[in-house]
C-alpha atoms as a PDB file:
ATOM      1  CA  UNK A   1      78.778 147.513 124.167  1.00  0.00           C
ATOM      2  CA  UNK A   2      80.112 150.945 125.981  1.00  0.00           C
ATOM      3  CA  UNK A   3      79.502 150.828 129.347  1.00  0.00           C
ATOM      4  CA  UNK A   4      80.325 153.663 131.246  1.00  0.00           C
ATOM      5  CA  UNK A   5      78.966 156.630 133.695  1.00  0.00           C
ATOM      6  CA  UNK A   6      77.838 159.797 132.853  1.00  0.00           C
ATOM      7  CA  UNK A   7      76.879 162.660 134.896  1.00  0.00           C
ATOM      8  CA  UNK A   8      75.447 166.014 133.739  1.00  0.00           C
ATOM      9  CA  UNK A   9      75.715 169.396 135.822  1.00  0.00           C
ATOM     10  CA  UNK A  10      73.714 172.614 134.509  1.00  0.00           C
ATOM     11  CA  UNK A  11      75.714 175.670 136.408  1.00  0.00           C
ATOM     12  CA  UNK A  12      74.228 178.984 134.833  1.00  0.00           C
ATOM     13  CA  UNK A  13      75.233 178.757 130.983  1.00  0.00           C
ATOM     14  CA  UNK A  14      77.587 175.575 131.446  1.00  0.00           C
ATOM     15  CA  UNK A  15      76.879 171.909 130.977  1.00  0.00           C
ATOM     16  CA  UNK A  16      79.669 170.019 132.504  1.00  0.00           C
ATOM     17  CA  UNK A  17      79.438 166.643 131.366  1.00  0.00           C
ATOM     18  CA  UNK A  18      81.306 164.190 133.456  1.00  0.00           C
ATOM     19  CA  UNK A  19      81.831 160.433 131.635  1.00  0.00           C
ATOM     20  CA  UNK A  20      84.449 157.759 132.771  1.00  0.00           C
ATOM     21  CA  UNK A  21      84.492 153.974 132.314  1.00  0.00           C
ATOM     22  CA  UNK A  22      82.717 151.416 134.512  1.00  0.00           C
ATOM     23  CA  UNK A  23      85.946 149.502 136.240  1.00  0.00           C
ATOM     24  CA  UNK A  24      87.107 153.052 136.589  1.00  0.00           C
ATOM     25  CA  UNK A  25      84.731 154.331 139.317  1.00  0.00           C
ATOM     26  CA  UNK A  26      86.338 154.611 142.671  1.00  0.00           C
ATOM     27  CA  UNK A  27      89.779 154.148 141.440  1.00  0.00           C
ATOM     28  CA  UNK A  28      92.560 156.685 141.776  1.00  0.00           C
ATOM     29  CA  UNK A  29      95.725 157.513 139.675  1.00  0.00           C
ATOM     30  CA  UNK A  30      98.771 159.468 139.827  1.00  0.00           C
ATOM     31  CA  UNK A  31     101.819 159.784 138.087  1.00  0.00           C
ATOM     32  CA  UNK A  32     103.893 162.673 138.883  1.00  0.00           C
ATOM     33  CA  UNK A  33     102.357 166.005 139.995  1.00  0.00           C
ATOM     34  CA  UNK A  34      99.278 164.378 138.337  1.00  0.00           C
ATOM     35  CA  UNK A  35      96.531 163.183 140.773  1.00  0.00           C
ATOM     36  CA  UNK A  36      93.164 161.902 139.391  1.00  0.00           C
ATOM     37  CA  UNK A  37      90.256 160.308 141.734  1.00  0.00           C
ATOM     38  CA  UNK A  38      87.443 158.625 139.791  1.00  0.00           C
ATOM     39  CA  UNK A  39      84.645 159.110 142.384  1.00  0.00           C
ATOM     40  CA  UNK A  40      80.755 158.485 142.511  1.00  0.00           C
ATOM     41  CA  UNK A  41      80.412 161.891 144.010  1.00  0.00           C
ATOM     42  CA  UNK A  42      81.405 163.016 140.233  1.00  0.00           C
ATOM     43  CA  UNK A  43      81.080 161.103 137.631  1.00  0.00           C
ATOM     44  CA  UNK A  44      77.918 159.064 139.045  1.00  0.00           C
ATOM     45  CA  UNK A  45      76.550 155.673 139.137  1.00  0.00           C
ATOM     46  CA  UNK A  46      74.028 155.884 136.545  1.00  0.00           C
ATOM     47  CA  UNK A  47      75.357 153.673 133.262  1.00  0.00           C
ATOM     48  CA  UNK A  48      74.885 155.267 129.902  1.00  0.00           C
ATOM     49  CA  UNK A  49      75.685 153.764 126.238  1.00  0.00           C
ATOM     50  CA  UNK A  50      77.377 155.375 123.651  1.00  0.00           C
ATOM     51  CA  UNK A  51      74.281 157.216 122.035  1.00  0.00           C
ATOM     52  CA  UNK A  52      73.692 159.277 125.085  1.00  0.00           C
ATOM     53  CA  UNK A  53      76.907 160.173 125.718  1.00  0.00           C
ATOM     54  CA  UNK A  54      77.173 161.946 122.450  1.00  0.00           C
ATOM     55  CA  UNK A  55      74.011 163.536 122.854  1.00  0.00           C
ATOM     56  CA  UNK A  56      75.278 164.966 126.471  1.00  0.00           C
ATOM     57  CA  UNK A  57      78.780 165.635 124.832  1.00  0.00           C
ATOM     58  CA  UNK A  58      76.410 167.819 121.881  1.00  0.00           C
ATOM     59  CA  UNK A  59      75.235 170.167 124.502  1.00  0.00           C
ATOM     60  CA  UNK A  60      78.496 170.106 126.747  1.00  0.00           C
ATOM     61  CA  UNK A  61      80.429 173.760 127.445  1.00  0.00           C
ATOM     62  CA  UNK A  62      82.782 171.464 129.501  1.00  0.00           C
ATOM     63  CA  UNK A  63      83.660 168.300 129.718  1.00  0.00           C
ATOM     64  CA  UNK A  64      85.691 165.392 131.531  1.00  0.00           C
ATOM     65  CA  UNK A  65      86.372 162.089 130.671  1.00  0.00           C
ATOM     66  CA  UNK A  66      88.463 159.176 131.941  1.00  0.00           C
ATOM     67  CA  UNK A  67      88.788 155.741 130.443  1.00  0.00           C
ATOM     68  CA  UNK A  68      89.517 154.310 126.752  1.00  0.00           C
ATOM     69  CA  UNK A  69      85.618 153.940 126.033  1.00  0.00           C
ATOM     70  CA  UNK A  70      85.333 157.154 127.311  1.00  0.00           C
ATOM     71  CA  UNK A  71      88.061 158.981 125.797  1.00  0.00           C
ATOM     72  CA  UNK A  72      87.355 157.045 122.251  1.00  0.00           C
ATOM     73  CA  UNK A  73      83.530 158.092 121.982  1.00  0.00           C
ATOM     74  CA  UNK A  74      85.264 161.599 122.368  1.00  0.00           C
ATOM     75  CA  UNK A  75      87.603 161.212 120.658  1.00  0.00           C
ATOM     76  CA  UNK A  76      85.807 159.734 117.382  1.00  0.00           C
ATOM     77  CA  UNK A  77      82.637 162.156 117.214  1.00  0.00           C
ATOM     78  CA  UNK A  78      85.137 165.074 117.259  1.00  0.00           C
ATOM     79  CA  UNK A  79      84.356 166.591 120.874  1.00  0.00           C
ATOM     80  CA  UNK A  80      88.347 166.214 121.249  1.00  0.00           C
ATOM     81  CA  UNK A  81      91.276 165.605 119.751  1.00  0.00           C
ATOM     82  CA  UNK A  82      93.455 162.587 119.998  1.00  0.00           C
ATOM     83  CA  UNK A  83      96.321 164.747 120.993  1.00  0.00           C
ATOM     84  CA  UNK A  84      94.524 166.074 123.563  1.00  0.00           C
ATOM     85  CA  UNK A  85      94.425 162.889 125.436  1.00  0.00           C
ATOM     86  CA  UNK A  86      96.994 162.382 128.864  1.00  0.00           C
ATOM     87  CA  UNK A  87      97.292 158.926 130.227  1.00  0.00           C
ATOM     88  CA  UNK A  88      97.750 158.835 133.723  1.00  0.00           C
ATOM     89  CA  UNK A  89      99.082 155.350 135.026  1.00  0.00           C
ATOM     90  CA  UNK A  90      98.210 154.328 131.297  1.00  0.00           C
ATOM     91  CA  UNK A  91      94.329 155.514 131.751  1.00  0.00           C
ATOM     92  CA  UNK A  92      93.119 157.944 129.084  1.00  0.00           C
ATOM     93  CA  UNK A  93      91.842 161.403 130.446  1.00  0.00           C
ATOM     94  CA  UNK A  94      90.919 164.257 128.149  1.00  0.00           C
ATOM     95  CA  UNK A  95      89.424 167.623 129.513  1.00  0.00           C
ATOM     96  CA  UNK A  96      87.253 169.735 126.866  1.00  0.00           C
ATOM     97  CA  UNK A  97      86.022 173.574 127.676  1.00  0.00           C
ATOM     98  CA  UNK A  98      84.160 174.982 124.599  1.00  0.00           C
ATOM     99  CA  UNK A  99      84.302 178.858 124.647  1.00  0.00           C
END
């Protein structure tokens, strides 16, 4: 069962579409010039499952995901590519802007 957080933000035209995985939230990486912080304040605290994260990924012009579960569902339904992916401190991050 995925459990992760997602968090949708309508901005004009975009849908940013903000998804990382639940013992993520609150955590911070770094590893060289790379900084990520895995807030509430972005991604959320309302827990989707894997259905409606593709659906928000379908309508996304941008998104951002942290987190194998995360990164996979992404990764699988063809919203990004594995080679895409970064790992910062070993955590899976992949950015996607449709244009």
């Amino acid at each position: 069962m995925m459990c992760v957080y997602l968090k949708v933000y309508n901005v004009g035209e975009e849908v940013l579409v903000a998804v990382c995985d639940e013992g993520l939230l609150g955590k911070e990486f770094s590893e060289g010039e790379v900084h990520l912080k895995v807030s509430m304040a972005f991604y959320g605290d309302e827990s989707a499952d894997y259905d409606e994260v593709v659906s928000a990924l379908q309508d996304a012009t941008i998104a951002n995901l942290v987190g194998e579960q995360s990164v996979a569902c992404a990764v699988e339904n063809g919203f990004a590519d594995a080679s895409d992916v970064i790992y910062i401190e070993g955590v899976p991050h992949v950015q996607m802007v449709c244009m």
